[in-house]
N, C-alpha and C. Protein backbone atom coordinates (compact mmCIF):
# COMPACT_ATOMS: atom_id res chain seq x y z
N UNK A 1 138.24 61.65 141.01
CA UNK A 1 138.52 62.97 140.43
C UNK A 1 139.99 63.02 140.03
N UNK A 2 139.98 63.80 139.01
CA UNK A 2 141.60 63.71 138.45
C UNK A 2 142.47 64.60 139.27
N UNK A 3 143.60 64.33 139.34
CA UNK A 3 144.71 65.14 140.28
C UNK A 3 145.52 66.16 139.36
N UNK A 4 145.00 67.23 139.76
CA UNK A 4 146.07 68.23 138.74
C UNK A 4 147.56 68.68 139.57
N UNK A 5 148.32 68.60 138.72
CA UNK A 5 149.70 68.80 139.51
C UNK A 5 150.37 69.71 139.12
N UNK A 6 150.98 70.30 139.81
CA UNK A 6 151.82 71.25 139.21
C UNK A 6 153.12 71.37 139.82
N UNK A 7 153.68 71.10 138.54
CA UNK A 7 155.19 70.91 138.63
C UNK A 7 155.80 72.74 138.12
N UNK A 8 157.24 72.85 139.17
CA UNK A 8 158.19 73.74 138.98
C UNK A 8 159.09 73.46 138.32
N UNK A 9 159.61 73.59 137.27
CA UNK A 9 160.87 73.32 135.90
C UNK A 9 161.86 73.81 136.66
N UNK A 10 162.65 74.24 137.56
CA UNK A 10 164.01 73.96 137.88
C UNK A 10 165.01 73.04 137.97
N UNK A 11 165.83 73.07 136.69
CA UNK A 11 166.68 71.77 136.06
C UNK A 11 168.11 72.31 136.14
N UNK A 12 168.86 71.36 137.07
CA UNK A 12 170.16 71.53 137.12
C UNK A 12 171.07 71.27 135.81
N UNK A 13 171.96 71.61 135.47
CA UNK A 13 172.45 71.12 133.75
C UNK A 13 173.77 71.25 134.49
N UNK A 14 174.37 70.47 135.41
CA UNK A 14 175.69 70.34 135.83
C UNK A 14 175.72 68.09 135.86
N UNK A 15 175.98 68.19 134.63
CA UNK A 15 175.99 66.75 134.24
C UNK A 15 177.32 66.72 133.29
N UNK A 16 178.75 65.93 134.38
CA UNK A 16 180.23 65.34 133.36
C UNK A 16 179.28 64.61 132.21
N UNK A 17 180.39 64.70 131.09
CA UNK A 17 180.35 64.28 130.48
C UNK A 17 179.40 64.41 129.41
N UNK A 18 178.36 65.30 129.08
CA UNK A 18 177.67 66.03 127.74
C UNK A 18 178.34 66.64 126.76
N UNK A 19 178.27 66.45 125.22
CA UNK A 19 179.30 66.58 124.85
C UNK A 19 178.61 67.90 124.64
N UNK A 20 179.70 68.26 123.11
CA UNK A 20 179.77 69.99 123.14
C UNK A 20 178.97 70.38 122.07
N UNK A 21 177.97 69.60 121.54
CA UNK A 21 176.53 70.13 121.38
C UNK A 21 175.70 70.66 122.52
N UNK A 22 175.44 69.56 122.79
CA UNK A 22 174.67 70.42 124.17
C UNK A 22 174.55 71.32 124.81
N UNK A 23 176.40 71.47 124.93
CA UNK A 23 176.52 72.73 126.21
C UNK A 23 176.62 73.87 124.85
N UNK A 24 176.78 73.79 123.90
CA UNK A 24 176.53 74.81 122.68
C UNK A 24 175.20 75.20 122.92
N UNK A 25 174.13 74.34 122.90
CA UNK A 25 173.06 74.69 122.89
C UNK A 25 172.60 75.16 124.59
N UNK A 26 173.19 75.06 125.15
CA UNK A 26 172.94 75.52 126.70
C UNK A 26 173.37 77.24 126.36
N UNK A 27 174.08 77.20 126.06
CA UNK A 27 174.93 78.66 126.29
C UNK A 27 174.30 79.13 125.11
N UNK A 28 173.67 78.70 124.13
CA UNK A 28 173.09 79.82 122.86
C UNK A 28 171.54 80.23 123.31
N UNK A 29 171.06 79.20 124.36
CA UNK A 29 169.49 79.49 124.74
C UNK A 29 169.69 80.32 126.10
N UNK A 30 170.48 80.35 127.10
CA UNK A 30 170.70 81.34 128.13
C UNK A 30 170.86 82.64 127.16
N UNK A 31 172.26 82.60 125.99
CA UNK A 31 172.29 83.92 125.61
C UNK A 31 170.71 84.86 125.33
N UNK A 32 170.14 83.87 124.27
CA UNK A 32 168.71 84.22 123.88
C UNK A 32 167.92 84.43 124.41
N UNK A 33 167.99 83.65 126.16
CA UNK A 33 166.72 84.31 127.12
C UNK A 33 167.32 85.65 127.33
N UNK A 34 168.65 86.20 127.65
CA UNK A 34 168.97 87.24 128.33
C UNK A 34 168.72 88.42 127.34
N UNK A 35 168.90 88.02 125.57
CA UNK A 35 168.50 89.27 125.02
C UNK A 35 166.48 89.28 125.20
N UNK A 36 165.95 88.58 125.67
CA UNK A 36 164.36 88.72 125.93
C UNK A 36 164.31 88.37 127.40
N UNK A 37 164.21 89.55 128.28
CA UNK A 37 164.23 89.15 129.85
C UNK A 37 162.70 87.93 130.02
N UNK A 38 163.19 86.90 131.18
CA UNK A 38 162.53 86.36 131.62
C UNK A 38 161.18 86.49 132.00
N UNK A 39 160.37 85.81 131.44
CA UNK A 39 158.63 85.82 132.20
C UNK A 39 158.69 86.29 133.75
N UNK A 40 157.72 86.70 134.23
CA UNK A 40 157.23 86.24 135.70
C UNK A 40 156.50 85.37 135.53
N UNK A 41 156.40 84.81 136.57
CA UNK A 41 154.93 84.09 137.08
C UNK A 41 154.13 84.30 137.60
N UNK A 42 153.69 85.92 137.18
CA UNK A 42 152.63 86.24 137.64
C UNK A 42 151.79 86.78 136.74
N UNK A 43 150.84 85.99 136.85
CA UNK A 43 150.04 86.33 136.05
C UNK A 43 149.63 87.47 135.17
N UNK A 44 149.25 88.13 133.87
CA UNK A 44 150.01 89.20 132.92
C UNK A 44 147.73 89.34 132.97
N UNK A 45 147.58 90.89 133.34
CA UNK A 45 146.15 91.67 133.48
C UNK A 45 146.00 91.31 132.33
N UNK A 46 144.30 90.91 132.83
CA UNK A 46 143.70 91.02 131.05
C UNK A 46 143.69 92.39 130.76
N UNK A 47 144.01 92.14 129.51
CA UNK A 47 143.78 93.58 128.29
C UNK A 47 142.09 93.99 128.38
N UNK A 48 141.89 95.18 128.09
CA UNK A 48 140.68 95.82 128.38
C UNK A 48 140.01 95.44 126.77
N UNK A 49 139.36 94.55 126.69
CA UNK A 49 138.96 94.28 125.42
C UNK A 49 137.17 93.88 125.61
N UNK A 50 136.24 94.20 124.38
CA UNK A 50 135.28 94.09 124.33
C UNK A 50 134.68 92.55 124.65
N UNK A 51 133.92 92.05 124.87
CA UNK A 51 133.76 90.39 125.03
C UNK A 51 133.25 90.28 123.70
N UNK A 52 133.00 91.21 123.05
CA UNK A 52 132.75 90.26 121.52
C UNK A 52 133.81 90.33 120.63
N UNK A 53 135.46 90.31 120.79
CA UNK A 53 136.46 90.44 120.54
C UNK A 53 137.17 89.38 121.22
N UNK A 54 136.57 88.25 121.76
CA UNK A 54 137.72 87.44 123.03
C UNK A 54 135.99 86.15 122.37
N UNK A 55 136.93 84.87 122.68
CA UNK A 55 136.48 83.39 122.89
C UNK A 55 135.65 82.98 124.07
N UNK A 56 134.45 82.85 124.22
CA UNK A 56 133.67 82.48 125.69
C UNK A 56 134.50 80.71 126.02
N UNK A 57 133.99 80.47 127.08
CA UNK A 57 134.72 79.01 127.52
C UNK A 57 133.80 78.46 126.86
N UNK A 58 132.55 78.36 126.49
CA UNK A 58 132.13 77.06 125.68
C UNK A 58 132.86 76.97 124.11
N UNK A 59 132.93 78.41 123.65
CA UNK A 59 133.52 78.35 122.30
C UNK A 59 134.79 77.86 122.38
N UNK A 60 135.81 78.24 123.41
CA UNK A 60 136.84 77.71 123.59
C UNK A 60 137.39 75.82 123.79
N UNK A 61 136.66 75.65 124.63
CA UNK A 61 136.30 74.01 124.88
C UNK A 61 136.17 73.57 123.57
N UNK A 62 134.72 73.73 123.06
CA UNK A 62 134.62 73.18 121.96
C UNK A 62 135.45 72.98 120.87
N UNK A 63 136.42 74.12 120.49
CA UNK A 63 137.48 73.98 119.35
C UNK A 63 138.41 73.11 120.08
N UNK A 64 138.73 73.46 120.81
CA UNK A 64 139.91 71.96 121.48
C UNK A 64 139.72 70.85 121.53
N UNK A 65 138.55 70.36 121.93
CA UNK A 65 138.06 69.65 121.89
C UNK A 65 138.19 68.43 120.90
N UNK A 66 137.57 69.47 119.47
CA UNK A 66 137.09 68.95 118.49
C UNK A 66 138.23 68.90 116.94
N UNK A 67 139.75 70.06 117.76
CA UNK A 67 141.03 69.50 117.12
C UNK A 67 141.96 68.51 117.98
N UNK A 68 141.58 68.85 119.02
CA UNK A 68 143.04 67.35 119.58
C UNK A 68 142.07 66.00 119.97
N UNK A 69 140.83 65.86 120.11
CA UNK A 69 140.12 64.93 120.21
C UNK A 69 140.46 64.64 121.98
N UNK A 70 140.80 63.10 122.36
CA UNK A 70 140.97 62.86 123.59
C UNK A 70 139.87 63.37 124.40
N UNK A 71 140.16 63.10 126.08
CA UNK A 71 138.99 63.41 126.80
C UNK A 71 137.99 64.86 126.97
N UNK A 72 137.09 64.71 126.25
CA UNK A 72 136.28 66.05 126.33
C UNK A 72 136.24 67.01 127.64
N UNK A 73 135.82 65.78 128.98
CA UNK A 73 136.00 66.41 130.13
C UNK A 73 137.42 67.22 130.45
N UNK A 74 138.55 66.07 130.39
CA UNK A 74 139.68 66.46 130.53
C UNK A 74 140.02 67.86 130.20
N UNK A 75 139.71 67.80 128.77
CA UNK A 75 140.42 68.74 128.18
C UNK A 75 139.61 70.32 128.74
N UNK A 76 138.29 69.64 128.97
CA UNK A 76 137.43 71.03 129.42
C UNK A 76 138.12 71.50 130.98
N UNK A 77 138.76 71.14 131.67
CA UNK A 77 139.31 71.13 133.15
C UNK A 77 140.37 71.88 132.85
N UNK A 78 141.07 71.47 131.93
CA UNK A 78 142.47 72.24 131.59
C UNK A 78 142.11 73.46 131.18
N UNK A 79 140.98 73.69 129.59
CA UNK A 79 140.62 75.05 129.76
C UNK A 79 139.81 76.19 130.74
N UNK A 80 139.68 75.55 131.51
CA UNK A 80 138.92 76.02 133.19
C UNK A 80 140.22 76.43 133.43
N UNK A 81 141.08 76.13 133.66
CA UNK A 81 142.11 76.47 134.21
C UNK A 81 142.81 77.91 133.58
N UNK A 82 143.04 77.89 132.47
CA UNK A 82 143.43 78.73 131.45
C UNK A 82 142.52 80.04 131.76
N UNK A 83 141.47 79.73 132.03
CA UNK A 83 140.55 81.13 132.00
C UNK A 83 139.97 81.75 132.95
N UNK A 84 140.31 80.75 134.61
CA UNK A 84 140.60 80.74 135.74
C UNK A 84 142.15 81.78 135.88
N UNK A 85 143.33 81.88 134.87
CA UNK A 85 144.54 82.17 135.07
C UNK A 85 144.39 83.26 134.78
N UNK A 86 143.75 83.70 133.28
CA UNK A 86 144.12 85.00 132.19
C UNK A 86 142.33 85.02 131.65
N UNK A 87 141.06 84.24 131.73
CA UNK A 87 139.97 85.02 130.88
C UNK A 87 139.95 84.36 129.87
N UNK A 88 139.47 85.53 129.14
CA UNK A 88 139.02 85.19 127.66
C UNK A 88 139.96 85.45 126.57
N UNK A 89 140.49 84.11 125.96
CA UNK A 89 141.73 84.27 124.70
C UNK A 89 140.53 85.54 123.82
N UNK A 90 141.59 86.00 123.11
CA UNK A 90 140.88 86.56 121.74
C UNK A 90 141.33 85.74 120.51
N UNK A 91 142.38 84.68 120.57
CA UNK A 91 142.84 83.72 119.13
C UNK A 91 143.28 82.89 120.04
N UNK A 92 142.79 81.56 119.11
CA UNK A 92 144.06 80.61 119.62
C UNK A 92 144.77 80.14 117.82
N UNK A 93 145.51 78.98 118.54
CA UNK A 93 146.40 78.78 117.49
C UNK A 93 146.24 77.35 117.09
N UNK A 94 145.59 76.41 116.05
CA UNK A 94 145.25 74.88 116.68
C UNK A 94 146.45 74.35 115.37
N UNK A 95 147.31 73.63 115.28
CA UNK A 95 148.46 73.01 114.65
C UNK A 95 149.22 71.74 115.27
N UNK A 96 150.40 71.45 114.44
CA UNK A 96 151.08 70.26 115.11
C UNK A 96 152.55 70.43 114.84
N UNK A 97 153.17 69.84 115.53
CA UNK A 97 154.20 69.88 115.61
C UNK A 97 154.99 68.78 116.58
N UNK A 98 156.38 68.91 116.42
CA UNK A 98 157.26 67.90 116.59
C UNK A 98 158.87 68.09 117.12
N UNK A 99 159.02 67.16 117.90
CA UNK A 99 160.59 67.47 118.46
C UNK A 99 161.64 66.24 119.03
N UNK A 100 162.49 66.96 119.42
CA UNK A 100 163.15 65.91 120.41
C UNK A 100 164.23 66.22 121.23
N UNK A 101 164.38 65.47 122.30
CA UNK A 101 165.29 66.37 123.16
C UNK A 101 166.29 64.94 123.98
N UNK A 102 167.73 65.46 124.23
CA UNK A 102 168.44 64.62 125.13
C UNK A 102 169.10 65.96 126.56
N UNK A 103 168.43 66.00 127.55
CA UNK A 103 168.68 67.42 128.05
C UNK A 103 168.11 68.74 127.20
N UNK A 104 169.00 69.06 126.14
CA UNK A 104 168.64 69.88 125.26
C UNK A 104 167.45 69.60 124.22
N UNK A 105 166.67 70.67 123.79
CA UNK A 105 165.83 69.67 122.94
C UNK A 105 165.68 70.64 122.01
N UNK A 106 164.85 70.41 121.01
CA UNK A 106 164.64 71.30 119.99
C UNK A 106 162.94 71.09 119.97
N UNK A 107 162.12 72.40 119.33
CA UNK A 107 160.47 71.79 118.70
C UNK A 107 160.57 72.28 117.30
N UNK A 108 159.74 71.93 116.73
CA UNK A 108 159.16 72.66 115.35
C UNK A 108 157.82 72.65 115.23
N UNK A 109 156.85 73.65 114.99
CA UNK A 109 155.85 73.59 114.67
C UNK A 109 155.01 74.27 113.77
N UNK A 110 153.72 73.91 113.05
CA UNK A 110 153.05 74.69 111.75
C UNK A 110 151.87 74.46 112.43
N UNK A 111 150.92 75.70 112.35
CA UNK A 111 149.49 75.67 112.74
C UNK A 111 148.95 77.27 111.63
N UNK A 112 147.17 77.03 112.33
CA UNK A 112 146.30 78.29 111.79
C UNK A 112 146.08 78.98 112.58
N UNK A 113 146.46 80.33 112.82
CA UNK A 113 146.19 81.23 113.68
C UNK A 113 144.80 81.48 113.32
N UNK A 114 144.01 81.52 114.28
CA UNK A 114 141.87 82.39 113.69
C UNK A 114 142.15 83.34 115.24
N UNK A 115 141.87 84.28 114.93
CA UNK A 115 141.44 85.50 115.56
C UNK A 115 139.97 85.49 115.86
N UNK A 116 139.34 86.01 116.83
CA UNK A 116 137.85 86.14 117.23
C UNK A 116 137.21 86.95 116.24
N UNK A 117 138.24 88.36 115.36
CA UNK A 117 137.54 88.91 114.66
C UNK A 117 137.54 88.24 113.41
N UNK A 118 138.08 87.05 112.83
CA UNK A 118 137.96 86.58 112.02
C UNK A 118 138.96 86.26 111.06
N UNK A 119 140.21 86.89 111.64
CA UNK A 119 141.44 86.51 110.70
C UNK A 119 142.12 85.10 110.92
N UNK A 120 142.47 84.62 109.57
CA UNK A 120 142.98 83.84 109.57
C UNK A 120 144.66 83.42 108.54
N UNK A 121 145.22 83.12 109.16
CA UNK A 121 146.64 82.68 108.89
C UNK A 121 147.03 81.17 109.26
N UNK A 122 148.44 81.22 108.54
CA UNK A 122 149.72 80.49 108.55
C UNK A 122 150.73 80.89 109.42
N UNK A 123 150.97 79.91 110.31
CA UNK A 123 152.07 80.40 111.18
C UNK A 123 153.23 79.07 111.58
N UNK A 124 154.28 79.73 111.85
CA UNK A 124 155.13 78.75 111.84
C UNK A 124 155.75 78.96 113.29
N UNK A 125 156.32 78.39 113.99
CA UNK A 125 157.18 78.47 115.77
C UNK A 125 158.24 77.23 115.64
N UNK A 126 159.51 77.79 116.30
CA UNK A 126 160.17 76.67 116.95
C UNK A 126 161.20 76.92 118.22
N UNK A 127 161.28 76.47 118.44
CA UNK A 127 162.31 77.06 119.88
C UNK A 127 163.26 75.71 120.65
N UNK A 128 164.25 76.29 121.56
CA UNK A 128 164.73 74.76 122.19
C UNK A 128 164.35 75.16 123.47
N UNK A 129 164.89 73.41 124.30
CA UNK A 129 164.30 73.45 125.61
C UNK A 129 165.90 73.33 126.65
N UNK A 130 165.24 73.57 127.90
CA UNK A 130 166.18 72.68 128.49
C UNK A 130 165.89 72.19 129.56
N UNK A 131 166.37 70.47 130.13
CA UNK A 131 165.44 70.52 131.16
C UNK A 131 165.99 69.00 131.40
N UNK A 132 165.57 68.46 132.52
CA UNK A 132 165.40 66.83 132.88
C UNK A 132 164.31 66.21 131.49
N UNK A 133 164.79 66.18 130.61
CA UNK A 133 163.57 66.03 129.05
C UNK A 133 164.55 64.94 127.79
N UNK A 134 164.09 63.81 127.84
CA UNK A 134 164.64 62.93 126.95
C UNK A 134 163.36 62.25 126.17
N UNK A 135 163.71 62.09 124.99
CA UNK A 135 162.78 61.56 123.85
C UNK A 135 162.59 62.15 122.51
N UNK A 136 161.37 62.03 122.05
CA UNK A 136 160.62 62.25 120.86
C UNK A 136 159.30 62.41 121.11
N UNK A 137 158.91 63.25 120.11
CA UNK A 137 157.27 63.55 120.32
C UNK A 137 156.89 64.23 119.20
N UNK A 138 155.66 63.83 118.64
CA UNK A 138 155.08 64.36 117.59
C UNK A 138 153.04 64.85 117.81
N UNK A 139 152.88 65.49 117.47
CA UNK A 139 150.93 64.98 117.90
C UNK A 139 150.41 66.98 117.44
N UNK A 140 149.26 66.90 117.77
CA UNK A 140 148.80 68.31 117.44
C UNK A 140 148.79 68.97 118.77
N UNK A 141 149.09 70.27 118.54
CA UNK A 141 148.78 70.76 119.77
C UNK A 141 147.41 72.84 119.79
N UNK A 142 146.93 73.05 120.65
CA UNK A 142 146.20 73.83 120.23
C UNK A 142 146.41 74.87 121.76
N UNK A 143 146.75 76.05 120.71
CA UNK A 143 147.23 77.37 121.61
C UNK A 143 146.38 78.40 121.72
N UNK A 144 145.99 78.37 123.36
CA UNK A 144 145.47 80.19 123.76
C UNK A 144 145.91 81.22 123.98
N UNK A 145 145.82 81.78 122.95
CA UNK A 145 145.95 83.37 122.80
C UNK A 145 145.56 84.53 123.12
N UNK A 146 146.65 85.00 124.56
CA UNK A 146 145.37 86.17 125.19
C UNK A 146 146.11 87.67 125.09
N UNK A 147 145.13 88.66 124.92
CA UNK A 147 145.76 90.41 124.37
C UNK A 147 146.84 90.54 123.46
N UNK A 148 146.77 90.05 122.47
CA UNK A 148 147.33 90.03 121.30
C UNK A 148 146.40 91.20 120.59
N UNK A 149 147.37 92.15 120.47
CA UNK A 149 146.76 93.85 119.79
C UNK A 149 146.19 93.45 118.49
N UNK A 150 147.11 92.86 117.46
CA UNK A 150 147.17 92.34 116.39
C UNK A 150 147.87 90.82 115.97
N UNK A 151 147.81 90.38 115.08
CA UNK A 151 148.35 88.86 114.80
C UNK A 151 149.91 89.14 114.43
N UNK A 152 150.41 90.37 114.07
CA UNK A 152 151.72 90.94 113.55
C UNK A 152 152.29 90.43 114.91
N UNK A 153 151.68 91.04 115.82
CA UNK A 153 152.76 91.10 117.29
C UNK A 153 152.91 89.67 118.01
N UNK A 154 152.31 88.47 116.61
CA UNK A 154 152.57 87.24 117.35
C UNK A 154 153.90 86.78 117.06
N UNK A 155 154.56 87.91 115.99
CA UNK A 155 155.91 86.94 115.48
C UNK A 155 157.27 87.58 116.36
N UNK A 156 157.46 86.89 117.33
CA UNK A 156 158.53 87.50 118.41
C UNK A 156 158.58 85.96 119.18
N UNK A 157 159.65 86.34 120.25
CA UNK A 157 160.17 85.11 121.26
C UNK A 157 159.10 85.27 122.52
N UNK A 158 158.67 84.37 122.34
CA UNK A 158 157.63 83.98 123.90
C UNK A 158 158.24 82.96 125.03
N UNK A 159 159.19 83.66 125.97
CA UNK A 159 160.14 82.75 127.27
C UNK A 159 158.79 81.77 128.07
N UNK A 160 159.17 80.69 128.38
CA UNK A 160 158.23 79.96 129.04
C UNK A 160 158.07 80.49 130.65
N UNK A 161 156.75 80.75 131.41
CA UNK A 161 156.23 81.24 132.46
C UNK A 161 157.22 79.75 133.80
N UNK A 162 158.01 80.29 134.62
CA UNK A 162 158.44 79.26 135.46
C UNK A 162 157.39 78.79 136.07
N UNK A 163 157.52 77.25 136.41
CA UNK A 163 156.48 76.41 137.20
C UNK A 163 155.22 76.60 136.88
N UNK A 164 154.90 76.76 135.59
CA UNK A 164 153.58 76.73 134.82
C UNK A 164 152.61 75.59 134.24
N UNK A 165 153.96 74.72 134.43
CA UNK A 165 153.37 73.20 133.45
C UNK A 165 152.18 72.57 134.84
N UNK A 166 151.21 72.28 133.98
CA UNK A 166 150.29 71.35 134.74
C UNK A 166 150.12 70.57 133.95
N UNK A 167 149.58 68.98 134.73
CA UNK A 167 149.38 67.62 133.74
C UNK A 167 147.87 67.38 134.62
N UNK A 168 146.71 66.92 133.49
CA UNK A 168 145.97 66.54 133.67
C UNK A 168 145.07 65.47 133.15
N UNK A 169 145.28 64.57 133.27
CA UNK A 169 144.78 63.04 132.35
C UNK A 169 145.47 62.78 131.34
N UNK A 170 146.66 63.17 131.31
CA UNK A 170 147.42 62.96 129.65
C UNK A 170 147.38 64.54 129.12
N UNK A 171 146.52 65.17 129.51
CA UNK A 171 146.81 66.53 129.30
C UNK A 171 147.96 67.29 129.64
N UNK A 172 148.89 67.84 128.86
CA UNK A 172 149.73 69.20 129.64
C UNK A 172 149.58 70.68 128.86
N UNK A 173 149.61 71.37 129.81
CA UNK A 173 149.12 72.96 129.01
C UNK A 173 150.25 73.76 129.83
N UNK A 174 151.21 74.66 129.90
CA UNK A 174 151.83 75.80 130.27
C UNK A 174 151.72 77.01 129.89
N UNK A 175 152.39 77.68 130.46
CA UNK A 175 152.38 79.39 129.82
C UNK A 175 153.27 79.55 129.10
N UNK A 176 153.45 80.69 128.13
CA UNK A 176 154.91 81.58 127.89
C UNK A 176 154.17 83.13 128.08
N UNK A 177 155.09 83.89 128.03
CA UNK A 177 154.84 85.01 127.70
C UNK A 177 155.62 86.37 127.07
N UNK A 178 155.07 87.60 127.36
CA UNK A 178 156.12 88.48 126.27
C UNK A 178 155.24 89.53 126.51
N UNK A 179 155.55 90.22 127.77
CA UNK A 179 154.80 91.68 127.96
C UNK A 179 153.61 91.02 128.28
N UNK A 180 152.29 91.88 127.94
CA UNK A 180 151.01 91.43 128.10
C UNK A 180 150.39 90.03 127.63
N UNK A 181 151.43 89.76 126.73
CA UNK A 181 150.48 88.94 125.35
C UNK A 181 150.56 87.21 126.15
N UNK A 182 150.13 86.89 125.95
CA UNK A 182 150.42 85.48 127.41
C UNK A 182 149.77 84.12 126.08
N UNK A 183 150.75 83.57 125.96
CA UNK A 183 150.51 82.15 125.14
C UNK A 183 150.10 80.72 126.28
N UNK A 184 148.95 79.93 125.93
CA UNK A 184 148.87 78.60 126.64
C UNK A 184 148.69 77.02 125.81
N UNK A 185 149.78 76.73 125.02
CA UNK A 185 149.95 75.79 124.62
C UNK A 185 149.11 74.53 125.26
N UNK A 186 148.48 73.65 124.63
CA UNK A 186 147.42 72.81 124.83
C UNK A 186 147.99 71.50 124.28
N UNK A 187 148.97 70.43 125.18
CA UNK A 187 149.03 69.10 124.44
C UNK A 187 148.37 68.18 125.06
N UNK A 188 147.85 66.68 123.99
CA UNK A 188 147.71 65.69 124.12
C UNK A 188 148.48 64.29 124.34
N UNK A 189 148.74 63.72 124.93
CA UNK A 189 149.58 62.41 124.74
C UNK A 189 150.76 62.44 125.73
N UNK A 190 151.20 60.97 125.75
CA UNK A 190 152.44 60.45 127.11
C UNK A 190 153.41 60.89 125.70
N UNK A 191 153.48 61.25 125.16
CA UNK A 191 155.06 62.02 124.11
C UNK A 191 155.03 63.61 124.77
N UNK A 192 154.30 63.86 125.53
CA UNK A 192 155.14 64.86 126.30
C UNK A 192 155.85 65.35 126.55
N UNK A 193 156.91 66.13 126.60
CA UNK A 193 157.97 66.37 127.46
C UNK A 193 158.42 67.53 128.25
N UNK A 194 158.82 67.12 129.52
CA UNK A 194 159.24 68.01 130.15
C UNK A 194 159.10 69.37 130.30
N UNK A 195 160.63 68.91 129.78
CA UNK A 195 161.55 69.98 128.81
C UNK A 195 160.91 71.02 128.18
N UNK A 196 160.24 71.12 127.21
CA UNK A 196 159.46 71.87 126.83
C UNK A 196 159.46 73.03 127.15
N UNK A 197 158.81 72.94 128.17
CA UNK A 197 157.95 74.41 128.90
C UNK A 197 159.15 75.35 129.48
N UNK A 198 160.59 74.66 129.07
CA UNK A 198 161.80 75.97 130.12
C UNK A 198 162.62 76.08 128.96
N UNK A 199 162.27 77.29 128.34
CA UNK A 199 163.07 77.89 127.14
C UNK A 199 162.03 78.68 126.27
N UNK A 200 162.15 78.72 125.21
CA UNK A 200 160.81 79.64 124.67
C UNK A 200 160.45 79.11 123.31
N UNK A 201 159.64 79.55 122.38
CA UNK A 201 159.20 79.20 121.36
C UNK A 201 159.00 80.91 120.77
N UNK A 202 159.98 80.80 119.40
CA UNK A 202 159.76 81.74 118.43
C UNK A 202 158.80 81.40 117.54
N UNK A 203 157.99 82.73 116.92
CA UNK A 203 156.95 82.29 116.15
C UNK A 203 157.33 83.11 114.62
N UNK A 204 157.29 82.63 113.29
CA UNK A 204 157.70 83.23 112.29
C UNK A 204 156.50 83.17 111.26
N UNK A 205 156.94 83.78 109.96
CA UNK A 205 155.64 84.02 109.08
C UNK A 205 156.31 82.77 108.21
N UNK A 206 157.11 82.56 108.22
CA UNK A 206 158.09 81.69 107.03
C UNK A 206 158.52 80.56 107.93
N UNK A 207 158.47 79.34 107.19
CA UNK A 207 158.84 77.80 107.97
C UNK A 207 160.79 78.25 108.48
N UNK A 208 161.53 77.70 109.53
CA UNK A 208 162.61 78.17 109.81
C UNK A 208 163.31 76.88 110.64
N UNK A 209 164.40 76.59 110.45
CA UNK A 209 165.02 75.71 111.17
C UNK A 209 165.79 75.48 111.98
N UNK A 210 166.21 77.36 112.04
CA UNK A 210 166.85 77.87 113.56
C UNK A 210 166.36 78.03 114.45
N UNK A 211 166.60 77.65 115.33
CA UNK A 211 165.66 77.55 116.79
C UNK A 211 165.52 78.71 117.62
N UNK A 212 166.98 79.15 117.25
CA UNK A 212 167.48 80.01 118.07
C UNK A 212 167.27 82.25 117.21
């Protein structure tokens, strides 16, 4: 049986010698969490919504499934988990995207938002990280979307949920959140990172190359 783990993101950033990018980017992503106060980690009530307005777990499975490919089981364990946490998404988000990080990192990403009631969009996110997180990574990734009123209220800063990241067969999925509305990012592949999951991801209507 696979071992799910769950790791806590508390990353010291008291390292001589980083030059003054970095700590630029240290001090512009603290500023940016503090104008959007921090997640809890506790779990955010489902919204009082109809079940024919929200994703059942087979419908859910199945689209993940059948955009990031990889282990069917796997990936079905991880969304057990997701709906074990928060229920039934009402959208997810299935796209790809790409980054890289030395301590600091940056993402970029483009996906299709589909709504349960049937809308569909273009959406764009990017955000930086910070963290014990070195590399590159590119691959698709596919996001659950839970009490989202409307798709308007997806374009804002979503802070990552502390000690959220779980890894499961090559799988990693975390939280962010932002009031009720609770995002669960869905990746595939050892291009992973860290990092990632401690900082936030902005989401825009227009492609953008500020992170911040």
């Amino acid at each position: 049986m696979s071992r799910l783990v769950r790791s806590g993101l508390n990353a010291r950033l008291v390292r001589p010698g980083l030059n003054a990018l970095i700590f630029a980017g240290v001090f512009a992503l603290l500023a940016g969490c503090a104008s959007n106060p921090p997640a809890s980690s506790t779990p955010a009530p489902a919204a009082n919504q109809n079940q024919a307005d929200t994703y059942n777990e087979y419908e859910t499975t199945d689209a993940a499934v059948n955009f990031l490919g990889g282990s069917a089981e796997t990936i079905a364990k991880v969304v057990d988990k997701a709906f074990a946490d928060y229920g039934r998404p009402n959208a997810y988000i299935k796209g790809e995207e790409g980054g890289g990080a030395i301590v600091f990192g940056l993402r970029y990403g483009k996906g299709e938002f589909v709504s349960k009631s049937g809308e569909h969009r273009v959406v764009y996110w990017q955000g930086p990280s910070l963290g014990w997180d070195f590399g590159a990574d590119a691959g698709r990734v596919f996001i659950l979307v839970y009490n989202l009123p409307n798709s308007e209220q997806l374009f804002q800063r979503f802070p990552g949920v502390n000690g959220s990241l779980y890894f499961l067969g090559g799988i990693g999925m975390n939280y962010l959140r932002s009031d009720n509305i609770v995002l669960a990012p869905i990746r595939v592949g050892v291009g992973m990172r860290l990092g990632a999951s401690v900082g936030y991801m902005s989401f825009t209507k227009e492609q953008s190359y500020n992170p911040f």
